[in-house]
N, C-alpha and C. Protein backbone atom coordinates (compact mmCIF):
# COMPACT_ATOMS: atom_id res chain seq x y z
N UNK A 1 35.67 40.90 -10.61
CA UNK A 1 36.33 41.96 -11.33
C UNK A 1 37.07 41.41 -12.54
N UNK A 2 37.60 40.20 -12.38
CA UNK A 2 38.31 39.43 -13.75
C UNK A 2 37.36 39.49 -14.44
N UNK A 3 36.46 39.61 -14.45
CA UNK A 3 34.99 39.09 -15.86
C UNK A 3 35.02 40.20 -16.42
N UNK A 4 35.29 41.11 -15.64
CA UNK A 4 35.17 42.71 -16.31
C UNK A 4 36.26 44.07 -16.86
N UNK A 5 37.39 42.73 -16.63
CA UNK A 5 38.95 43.32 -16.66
C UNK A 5 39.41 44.03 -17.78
N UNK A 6 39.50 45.23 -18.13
CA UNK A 6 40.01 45.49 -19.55
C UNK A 6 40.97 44.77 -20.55
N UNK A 7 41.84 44.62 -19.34
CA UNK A 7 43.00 44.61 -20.42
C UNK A 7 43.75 42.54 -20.16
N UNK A 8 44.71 41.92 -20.62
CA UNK A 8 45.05 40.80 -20.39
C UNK A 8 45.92 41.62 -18.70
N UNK A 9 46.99 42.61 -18.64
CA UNK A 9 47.33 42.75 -17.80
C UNK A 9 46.74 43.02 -16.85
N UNK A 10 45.03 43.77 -16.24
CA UNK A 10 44.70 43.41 -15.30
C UNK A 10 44.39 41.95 -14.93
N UNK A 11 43.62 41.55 -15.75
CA UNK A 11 43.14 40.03 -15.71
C UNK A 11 44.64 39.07 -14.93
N UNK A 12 45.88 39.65 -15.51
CA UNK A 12 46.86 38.58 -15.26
C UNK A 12 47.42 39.17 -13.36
N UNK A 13 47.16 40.93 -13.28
CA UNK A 13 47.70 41.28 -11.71
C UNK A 13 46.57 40.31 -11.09
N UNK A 14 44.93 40.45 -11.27
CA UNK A 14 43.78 40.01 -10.78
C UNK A 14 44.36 38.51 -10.11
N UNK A 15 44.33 37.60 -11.38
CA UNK A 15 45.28 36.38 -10.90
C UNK A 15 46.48 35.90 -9.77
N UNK A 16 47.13 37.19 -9.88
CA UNK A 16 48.59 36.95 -8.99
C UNK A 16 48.18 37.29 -8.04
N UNK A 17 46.95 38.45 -7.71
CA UNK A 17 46.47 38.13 -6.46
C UNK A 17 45.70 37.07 -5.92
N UNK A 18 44.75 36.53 -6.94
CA UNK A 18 43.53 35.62 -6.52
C UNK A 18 44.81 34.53 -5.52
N UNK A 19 45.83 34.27 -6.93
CA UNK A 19 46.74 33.21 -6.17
C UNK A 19 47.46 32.76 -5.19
N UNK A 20 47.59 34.38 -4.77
CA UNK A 20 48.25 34.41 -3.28
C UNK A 20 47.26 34.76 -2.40
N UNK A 21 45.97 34.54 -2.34
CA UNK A 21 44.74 34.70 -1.42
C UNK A 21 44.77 33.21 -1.39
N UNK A 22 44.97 32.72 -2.29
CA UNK A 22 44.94 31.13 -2.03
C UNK A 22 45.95 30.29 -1.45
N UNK A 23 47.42 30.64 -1.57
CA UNK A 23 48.58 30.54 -0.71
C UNK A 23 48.42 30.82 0.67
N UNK A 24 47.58 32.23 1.12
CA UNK A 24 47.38 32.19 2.40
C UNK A 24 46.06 31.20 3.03
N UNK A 25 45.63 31.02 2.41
CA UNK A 25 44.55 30.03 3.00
C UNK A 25 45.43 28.62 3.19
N UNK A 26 45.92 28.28 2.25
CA UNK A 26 47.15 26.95 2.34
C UNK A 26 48.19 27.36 4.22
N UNK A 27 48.23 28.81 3.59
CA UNK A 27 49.31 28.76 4.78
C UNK A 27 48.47 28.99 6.39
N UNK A 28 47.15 29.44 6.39
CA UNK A 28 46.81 29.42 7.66
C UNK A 28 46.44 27.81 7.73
N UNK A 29 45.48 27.68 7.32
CA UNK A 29 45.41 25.87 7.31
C UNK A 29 46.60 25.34 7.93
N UNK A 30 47.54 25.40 7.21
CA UNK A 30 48.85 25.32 8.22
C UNK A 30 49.31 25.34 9.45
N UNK A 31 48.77 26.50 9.89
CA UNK A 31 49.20 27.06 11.55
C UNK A 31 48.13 26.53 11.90
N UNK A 32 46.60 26.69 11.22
CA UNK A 32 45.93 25.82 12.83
C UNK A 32 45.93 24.00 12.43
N UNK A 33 46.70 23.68 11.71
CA UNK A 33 46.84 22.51 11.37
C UNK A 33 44.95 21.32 10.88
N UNK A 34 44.90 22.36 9.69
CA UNK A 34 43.70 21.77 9.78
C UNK A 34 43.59 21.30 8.26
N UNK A 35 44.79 20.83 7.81
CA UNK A 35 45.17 20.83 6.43
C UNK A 35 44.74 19.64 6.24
N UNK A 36 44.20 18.88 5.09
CA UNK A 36 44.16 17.54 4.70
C UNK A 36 45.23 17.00 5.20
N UNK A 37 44.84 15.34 5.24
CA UNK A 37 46.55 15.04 5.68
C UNK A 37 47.02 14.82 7.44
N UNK A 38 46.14 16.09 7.76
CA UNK A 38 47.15 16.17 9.38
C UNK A 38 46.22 15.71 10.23
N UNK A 39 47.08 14.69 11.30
CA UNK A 39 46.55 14.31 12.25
C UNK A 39 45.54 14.81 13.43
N UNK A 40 45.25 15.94 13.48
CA UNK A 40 44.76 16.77 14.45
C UNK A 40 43.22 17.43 14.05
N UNK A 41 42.92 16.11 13.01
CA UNK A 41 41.49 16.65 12.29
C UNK A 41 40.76 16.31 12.85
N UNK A 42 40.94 14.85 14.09
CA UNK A 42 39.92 14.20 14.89
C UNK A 42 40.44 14.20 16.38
N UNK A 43 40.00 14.48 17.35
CA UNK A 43 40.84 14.53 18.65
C UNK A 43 39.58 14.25 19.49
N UNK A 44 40.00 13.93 20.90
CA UNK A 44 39.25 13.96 21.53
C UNK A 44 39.69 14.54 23.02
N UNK A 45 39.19 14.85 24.27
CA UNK A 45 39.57 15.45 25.10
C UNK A 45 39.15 15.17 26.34
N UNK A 46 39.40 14.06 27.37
CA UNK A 46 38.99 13.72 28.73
C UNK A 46 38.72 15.01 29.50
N UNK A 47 37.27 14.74 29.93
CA UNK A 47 36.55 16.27 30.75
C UNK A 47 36.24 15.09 32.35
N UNK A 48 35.71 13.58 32.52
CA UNK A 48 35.06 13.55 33.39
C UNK A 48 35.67 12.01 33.16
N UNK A 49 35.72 11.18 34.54
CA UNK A 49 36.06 9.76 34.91
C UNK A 49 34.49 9.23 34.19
N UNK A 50 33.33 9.55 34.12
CA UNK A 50 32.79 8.15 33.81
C UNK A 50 32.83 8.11 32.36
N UNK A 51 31.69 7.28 31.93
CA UNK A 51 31.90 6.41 30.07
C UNK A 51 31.54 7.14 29.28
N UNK A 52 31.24 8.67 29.66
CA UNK A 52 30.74 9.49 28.73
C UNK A 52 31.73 10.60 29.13
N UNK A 53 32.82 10.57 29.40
CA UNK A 53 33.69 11.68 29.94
C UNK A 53 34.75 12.20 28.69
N UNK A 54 34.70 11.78 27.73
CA UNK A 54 34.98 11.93 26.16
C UNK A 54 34.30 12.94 25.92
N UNK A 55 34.99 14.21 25.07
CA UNK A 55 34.24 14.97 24.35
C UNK A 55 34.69 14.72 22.91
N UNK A 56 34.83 14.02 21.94
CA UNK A 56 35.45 13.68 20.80
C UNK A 56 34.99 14.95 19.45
N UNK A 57 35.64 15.09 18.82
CA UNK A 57 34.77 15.56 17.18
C UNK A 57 36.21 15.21 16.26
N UNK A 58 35.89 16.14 14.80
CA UNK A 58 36.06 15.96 13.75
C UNK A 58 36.40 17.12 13.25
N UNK A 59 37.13 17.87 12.52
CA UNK A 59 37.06 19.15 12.10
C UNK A 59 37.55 19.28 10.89
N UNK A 60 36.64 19.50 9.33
CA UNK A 60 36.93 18.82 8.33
C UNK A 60 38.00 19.72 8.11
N UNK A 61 39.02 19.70 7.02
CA UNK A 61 40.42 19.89 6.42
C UNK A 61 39.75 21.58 5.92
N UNK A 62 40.37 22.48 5.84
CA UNK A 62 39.99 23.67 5.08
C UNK A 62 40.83 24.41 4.42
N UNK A 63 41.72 23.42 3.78
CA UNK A 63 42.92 23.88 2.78
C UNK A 63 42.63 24.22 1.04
N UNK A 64 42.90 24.58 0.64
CA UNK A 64 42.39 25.27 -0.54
C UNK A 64 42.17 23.78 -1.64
N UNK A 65 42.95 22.89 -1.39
CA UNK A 65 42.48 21.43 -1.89
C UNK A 65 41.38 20.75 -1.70
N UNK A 66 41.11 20.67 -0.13
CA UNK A 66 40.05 20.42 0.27
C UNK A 66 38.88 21.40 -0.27
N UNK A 67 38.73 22.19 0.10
CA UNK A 67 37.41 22.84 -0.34
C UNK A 67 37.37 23.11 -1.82
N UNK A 68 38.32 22.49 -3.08
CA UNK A 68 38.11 22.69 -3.94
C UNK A 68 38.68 23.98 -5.07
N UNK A 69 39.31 24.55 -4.36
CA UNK A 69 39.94 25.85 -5.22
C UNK A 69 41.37 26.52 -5.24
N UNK A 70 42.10 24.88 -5.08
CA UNK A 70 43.21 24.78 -5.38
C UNK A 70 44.23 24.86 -6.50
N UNK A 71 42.98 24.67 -7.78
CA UNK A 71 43.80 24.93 -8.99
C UNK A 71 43.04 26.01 -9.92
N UNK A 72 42.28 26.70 -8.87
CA UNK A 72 41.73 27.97 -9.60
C UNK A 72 42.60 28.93 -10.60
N UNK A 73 41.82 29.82 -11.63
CA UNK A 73 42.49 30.48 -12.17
C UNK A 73 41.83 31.43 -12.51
N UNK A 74 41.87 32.92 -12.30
CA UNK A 74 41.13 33.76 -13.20
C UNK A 74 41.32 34.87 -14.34
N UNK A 75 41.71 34.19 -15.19
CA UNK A 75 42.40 34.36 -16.54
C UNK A 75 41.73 35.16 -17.20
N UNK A 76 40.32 34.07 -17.24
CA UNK A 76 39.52 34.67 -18.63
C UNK A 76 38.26 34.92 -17.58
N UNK A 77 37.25 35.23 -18.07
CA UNK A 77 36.12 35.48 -17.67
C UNK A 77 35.12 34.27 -17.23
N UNK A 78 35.49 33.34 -18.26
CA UNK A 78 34.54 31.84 -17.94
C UNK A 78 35.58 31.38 -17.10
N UNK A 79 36.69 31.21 -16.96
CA UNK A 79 37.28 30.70 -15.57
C UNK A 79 37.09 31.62 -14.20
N UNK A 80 36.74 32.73 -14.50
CA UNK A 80 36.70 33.87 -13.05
C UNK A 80 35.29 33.16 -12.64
N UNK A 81 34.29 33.24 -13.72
CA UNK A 81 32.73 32.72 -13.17
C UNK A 81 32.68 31.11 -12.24
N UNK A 82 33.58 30.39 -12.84
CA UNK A 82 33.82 29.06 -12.39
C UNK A 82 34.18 29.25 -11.36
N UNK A 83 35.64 30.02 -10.67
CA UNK A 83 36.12 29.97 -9.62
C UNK A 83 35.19 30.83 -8.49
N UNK A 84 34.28 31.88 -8.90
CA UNK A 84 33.34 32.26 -7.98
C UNK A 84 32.38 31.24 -7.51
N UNK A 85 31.81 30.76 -8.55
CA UNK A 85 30.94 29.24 -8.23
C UNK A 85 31.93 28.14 -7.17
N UNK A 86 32.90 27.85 -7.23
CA UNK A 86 33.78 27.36 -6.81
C UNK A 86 34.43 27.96 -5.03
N UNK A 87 34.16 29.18 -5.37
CA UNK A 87 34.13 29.59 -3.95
C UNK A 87 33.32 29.91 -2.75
N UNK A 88 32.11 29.86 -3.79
CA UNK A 88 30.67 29.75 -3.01
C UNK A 88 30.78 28.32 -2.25
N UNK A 89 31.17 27.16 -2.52
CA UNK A 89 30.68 26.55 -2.36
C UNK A 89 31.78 25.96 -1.56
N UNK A 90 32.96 26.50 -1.50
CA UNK A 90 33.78 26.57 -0.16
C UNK A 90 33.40 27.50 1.02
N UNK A 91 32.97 28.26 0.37
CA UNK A 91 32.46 29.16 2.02
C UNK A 91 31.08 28.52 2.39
N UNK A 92 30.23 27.51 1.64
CA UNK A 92 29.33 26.65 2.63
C UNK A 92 30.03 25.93 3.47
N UNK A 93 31.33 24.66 2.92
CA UNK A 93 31.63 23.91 3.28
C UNK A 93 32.31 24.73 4.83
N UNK A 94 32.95 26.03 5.12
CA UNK A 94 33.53 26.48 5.83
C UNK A 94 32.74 26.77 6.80
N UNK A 95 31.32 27.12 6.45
CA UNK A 95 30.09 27.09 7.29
C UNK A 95 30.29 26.49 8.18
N UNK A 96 29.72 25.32 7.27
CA UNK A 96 29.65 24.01 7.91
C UNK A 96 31.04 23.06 8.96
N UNK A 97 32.00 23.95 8.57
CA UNK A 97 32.99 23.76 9.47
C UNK A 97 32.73 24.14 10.87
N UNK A 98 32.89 25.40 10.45
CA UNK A 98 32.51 26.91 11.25
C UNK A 98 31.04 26.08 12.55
N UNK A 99 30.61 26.05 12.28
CA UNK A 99 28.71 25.12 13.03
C UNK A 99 30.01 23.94 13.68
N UNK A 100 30.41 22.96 13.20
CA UNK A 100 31.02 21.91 14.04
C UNK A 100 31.64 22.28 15.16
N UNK A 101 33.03 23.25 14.69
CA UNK A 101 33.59 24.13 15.82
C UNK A 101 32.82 24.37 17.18
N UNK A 102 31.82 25.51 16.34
CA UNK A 102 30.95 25.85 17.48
C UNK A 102 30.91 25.12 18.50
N UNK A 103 29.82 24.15 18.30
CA UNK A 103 29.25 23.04 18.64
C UNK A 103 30.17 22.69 20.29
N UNK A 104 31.60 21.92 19.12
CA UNK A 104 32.61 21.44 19.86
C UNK A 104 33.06 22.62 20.92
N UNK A 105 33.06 23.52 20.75
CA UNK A 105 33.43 24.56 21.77
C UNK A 105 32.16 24.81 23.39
N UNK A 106 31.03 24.77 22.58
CA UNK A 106 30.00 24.58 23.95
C UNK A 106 29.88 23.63 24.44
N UNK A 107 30.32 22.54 23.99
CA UNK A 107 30.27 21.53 25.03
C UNK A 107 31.93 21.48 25.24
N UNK A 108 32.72 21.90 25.04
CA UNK A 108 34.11 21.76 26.26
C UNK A 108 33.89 23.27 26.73
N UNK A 109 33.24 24.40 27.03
CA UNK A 109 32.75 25.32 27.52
C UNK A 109 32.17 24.55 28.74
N UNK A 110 30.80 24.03 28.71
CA UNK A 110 30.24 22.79 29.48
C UNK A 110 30.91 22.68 30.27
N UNK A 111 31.50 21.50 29.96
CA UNK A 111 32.24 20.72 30.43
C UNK A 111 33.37 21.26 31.66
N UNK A 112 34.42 22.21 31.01
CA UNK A 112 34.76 23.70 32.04
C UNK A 112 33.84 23.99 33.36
N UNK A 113 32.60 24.64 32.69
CA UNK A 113 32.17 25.31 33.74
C UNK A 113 31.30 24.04 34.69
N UNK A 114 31.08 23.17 34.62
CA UNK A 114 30.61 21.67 35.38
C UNK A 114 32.49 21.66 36.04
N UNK A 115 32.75 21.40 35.65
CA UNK A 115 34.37 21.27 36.59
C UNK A 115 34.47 22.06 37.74
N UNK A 116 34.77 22.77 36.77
CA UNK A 116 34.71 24.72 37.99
C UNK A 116 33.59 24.37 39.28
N UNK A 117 32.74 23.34 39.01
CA UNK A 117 31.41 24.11 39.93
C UNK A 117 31.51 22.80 40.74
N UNK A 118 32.22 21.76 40.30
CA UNK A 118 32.67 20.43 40.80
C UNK A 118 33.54 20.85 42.17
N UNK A 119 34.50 21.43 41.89
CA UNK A 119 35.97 22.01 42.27
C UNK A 119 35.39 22.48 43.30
N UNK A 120 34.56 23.84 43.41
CA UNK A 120 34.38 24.44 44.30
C UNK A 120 33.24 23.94 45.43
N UNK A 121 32.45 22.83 45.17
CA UNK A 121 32.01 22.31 46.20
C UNK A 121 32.35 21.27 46.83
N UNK A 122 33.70 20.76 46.01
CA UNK A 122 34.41 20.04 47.13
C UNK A 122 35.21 20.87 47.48
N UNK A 123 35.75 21.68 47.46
CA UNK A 123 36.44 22.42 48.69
C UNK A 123 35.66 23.28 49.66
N UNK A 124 34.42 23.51 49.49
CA UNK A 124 33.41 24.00 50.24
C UNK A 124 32.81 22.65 51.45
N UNK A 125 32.78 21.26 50.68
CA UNK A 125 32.47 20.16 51.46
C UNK A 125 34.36 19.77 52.69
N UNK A 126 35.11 19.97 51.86
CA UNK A 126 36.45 19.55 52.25
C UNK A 126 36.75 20.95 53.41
N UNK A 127 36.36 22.17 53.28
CA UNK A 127 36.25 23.26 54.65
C UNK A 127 35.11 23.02 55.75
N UNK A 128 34.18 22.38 55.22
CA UNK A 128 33.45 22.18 56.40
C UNK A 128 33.69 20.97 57.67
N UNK A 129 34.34 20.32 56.74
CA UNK A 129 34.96 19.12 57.23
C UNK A 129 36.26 19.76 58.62
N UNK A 130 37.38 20.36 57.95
CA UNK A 130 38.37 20.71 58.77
C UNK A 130 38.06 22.03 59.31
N UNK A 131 36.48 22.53 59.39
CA UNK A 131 36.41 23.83 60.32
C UNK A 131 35.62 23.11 61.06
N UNK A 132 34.94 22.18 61.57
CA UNK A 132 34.17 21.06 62.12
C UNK A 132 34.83 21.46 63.56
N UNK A 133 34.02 21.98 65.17
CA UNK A 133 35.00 21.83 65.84
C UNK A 133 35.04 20.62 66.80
N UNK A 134 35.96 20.07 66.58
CA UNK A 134 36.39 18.65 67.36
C UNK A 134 35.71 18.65 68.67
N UNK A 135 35.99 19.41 69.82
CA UNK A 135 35.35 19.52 71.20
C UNK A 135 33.62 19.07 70.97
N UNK A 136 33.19 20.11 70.31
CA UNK A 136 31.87 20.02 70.17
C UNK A 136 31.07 18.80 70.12
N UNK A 137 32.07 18.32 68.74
CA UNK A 137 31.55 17.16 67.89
C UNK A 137 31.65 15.73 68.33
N UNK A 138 32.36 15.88 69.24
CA UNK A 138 32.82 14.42 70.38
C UNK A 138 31.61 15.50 71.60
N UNK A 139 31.40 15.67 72.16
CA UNK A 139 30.63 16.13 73.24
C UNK A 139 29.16 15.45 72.86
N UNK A 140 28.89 15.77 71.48
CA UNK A 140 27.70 15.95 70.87
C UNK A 140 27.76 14.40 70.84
N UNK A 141 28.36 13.74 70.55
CA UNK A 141 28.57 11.79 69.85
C UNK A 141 28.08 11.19 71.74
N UNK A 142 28.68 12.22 72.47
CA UNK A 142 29.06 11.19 73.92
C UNK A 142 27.29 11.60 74.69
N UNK A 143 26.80 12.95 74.30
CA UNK A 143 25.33 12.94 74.73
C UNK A 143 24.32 11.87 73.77
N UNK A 144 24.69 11.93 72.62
CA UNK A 144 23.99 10.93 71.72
C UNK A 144 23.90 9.82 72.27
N UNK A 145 25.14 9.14 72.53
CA UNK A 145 25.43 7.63 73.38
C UNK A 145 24.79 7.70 74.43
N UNK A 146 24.67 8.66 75.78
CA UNK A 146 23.92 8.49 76.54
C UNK A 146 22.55 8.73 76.63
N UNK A 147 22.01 9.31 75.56
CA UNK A 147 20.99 9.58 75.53
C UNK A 147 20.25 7.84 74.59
N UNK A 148 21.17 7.63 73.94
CA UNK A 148 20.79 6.13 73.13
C UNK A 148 20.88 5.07 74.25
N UNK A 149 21.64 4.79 75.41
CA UNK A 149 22.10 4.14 76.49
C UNK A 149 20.85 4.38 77.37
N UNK A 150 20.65 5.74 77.73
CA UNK A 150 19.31 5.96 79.00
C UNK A 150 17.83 4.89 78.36
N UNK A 151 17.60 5.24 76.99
CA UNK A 151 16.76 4.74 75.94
C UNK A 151 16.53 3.26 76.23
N UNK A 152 17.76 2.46 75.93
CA UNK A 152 17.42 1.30 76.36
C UNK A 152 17.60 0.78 77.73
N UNK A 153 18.08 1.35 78.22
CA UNK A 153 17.75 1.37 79.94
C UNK A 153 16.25 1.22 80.37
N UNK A 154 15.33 2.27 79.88
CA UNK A 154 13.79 2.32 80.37
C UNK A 154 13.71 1.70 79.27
N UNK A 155 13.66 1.26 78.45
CA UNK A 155 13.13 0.08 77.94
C UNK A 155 13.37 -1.45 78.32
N UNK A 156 14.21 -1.92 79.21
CA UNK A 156 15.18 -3.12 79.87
C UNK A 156 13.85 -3.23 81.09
N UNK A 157 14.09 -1.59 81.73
CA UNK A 157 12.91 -1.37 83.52
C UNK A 157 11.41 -1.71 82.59
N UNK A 158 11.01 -0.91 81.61
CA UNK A 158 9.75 -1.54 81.13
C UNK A 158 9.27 -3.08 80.86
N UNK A 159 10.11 -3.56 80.55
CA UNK A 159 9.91 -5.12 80.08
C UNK A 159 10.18 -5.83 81.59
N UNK A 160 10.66 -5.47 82.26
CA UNK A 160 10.71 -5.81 83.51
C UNK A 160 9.75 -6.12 84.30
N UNK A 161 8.63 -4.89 84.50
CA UNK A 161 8.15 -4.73 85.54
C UNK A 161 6.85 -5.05 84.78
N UNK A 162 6.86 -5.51 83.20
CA UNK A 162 5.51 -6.00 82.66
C UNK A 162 5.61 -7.49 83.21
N UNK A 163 6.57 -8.14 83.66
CA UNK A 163 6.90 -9.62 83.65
C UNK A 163 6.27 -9.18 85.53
N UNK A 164 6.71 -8.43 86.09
CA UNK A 164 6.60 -8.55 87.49
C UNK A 164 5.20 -8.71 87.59
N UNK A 165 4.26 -7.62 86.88
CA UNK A 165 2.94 -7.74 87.01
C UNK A 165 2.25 -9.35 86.76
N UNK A 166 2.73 -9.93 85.78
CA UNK A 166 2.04 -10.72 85.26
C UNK A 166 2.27 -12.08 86.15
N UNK A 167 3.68 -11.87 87.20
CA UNK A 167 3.73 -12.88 87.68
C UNK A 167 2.79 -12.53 89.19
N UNK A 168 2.53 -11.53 89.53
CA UNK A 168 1.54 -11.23 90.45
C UNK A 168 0.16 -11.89 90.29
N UNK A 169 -0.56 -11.57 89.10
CA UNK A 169 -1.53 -11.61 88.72
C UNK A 169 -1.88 -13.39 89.14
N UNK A 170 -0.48 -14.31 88.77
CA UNK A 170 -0.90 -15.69 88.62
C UNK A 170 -1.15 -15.84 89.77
């Protein structure tokens, strides 16, 4: 609309807004701290004990410096065209933010729902355990033993009575 502004005073309201569209981009950058500068551009986040239990990324800066249209102006008409060119090519870079995010979000999504499903079959393994009933389970160990005990018993009388034969035979 600056390219097509009648008068210097739209061209100059046009501006005082463009400029405070650009103040708020400074100022959200801010709150999610994703400003050039701030520490919280690279993080990483323990999901799992082994060597791949890192979910790490990167999340580039998206402050009006960074993407380039920090000292915009749309005054005249050849500066309005510039700063549109100029903003195209921040809303790729934001894309391309935007795709990393993603990314980073389905795999700690992942990662979540592998937990969740971790969680609940050890407490499904950890109930079967303490609903286990004791009487039974010793009853069951002490027929096992005698039934493993009778086992080599007729096997002791077998080897036995092969020796008895053979001493007959001589």
């Amino acid at each position: 609309q600056s390219g097509s502004a009648a008068s210097d005073v739209d061209r100059t309201q046009l501006n005082n807004e463009f400029q405070d569209v650009l103040s708020e981009i400074d100022r959200e950058a801010g709150v999610a701290k994703i400003k050039s500068g701030d520490a919280s551009l690279a993080f990483s986040v323990f999901v799992s004990a082994g060597a791949d239990g890192l979910v790490t990324g990167t999340i580039g800066a998206a402050d009006k410096t960074t993407l380039g249209i920090g000292t915009q102006t749309i005054t005249t008409a050849a500066l309005a065209a510039t700063a549109v060119d100029k903003i195209a090519t921040a809303v790729t870079s934001l894309g391309a933010s935007q795709g990393t995010i993603g990314a980073l979000q389905n795999r700690l999504q992942f990662a979540i729902s592998l937990s969740q499903s971790q969680t609940v079959s050890t407490r499904a393994a950890e109930s079967r355990i303490r609903d286990a009933n004791m009487a039974e389970e010793s009853a069951n160990m002490t027929r096992f033993n005698i039934l493993s005990q009778s086992g080599i018993a007729a096997l002791a009388q077998a080897n036995q009575q092969s020796s008895s034969i053979l001493t007959l035979l001589r």
